[in-house]
C-alpha atoms as a PDB file:
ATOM      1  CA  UNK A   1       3.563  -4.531  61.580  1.00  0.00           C
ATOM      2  CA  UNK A   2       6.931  -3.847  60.001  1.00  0.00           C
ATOM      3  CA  UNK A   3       8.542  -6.607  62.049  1.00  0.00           C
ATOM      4  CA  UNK A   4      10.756  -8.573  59.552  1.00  0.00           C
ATOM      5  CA  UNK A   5      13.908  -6.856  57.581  1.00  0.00           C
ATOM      6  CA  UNK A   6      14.661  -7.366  53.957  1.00  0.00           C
ATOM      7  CA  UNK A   7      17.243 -10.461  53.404  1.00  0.00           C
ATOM      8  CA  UNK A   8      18.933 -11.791  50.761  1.00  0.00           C
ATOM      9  CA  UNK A   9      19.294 -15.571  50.111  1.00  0.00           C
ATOM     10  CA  UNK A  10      23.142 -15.721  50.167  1.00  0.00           C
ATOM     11  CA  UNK A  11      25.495 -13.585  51.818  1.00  0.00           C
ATOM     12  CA  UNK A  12      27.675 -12.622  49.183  1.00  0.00           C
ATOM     13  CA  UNK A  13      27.561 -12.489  45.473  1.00  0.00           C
ATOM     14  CA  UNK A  14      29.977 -12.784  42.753  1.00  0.00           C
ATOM     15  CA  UNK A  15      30.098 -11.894  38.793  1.00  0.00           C
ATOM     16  CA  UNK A  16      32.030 -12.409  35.918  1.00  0.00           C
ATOM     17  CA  UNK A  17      32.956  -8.913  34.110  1.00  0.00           C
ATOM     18  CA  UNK A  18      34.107  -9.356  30.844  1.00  0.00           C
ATOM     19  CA  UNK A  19      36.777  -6.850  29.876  1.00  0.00           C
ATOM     20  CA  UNK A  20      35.723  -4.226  27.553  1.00  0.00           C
ATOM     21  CA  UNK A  21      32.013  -5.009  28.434  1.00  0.00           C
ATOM     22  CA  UNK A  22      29.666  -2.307  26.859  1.00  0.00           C
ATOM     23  CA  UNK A  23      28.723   0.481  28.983  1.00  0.00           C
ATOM     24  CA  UNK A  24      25.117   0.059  30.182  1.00  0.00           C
ATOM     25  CA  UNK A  25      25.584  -3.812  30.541  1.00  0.00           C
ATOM     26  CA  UNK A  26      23.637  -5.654  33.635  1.00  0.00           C
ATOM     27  CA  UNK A  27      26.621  -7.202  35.441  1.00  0.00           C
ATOM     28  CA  UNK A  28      24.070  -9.225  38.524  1.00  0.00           C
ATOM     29  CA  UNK A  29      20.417  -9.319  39.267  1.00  0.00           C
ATOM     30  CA  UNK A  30      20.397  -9.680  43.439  1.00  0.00           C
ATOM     31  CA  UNK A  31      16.255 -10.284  44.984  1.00  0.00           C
ATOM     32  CA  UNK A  32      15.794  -9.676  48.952  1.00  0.00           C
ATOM     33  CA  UNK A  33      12.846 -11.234  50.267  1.00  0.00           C
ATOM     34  CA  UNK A  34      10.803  -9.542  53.181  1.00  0.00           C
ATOM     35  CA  UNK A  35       8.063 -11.815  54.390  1.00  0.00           C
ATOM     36  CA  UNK A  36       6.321  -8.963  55.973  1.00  0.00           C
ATOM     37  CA  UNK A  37       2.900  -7.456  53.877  1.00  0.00           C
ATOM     38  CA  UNK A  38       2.084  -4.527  51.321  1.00  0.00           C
ATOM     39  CA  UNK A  39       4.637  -1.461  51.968  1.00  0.00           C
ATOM     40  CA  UNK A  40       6.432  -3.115  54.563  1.00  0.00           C
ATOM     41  CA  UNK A  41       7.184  -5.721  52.228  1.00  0.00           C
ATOM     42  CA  UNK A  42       8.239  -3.531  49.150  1.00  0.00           C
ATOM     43  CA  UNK A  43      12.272  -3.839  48.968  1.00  0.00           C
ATOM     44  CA  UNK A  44      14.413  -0.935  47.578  1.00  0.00           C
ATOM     45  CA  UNK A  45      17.790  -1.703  46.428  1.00  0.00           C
ATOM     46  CA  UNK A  46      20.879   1.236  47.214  1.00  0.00           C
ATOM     47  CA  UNK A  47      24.868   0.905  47.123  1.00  0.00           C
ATOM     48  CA  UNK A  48      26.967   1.525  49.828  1.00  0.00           C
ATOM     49  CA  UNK A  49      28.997   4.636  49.376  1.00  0.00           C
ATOM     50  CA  UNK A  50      32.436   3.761  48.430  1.00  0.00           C
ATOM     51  CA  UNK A  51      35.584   4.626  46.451  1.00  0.00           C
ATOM     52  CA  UNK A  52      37.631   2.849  43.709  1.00  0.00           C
ATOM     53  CA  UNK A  53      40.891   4.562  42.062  1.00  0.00           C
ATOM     54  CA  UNK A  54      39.790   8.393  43.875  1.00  0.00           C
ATOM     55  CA  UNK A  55      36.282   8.416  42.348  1.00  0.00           C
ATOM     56  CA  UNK A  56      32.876   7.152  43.742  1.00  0.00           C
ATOM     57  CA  UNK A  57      31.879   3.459  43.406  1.00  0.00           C
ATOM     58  CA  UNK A  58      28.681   5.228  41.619  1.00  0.00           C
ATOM     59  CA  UNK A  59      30.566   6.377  38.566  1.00  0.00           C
ATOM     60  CA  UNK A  60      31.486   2.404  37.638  1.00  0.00           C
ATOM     61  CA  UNK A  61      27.799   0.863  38.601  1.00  0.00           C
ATOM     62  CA  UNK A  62      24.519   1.773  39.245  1.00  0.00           C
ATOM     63  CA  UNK A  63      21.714  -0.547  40.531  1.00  0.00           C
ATOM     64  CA  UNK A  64      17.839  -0.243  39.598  1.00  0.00           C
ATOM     65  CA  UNK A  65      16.660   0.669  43.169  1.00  0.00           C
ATOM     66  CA  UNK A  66      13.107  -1.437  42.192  1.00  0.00           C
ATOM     67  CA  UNK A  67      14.604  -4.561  40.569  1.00  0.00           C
ATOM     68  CA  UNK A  68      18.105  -5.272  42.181  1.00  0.00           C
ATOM     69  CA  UNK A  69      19.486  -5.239  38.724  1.00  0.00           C
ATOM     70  CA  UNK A  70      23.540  -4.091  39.072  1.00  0.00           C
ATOM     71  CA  UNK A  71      24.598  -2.090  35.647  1.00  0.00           C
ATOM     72  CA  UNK A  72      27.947  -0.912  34.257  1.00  0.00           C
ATOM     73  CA  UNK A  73      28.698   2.573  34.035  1.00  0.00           C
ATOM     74  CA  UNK A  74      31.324   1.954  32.514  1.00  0.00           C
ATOM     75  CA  UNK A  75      33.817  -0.141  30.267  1.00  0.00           C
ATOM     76  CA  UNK A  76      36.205  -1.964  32.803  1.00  0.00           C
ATOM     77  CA  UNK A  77      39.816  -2.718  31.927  1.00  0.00           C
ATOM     78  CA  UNK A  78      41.417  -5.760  33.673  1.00  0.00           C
ATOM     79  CA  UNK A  79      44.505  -3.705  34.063  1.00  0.00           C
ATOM     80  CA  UNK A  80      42.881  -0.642  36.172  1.00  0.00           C
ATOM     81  CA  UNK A  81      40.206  -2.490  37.736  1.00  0.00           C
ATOM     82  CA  UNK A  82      41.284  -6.411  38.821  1.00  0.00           C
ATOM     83  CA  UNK A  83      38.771  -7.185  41.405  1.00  0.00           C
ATOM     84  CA  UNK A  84      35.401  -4.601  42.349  1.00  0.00           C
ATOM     85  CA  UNK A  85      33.943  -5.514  45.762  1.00  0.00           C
ATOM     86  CA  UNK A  86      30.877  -3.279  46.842  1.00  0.00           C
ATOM     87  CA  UNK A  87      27.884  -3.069  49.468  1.00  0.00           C
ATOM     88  CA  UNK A  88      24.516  -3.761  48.264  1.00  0.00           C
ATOM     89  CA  UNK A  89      21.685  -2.535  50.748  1.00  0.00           C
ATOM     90  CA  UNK A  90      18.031  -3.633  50.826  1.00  0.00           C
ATOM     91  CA  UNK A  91      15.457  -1.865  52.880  1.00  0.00           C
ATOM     92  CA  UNK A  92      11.814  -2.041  52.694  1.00  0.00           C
ATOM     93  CA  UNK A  93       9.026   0.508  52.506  1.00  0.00           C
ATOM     94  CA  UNK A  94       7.800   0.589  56.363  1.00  0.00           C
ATOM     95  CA  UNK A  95       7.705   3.082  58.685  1.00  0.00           C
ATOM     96  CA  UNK A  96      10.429   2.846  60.328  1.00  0.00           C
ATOM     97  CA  UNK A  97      12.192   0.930  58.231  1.00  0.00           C
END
């Protein structure tokens, strides 16, 4: 029974981005925990659709949707981008969901 919803640990996060950092770069690595069993246990990792500056949170980071693993799209500038605040989703593999 699918009876128990992904969670993570703590409610919010926070990283250190240095400026200039290489595109590609893992900023955060973020693990929910499902105690349920087999595919109702299997997390997925997505980002919450947002905007920064006009354009789509999803053209500054990415996140592996199997590892939780948050990556730079980008090279941030301190002076365009002070502070980047996003939604991090985990859902599990059961039916519903």
């Amino acid at each position: 029974i699918n009876d128990n919803p992904p969670a993570f640990p703590h409610a919010s996060y926070s990283a250190y981005i240095p400026e200039n950092n290489p595109r590609g770069a893992s900023i955060l690595s973020m693990s929910a925990q499902d105690p349920d069993s087999i595919e109702n246990a299997r997390v997925t990792y997505s980002l919450a659709e947002d905007t920064l500056h006009g354009l789509s949170l999803s053209s500054y980071v990415s996140i592996n949707s199997d590892t939780g693993v948050l990556y730079a799209l980008c090279s941030f500038d301190f002076e365009q981008v002070k502070d980047l605040q996003l939604l991090v989703r985990a859902s599990d593999s059961g039916n519903p969901p």
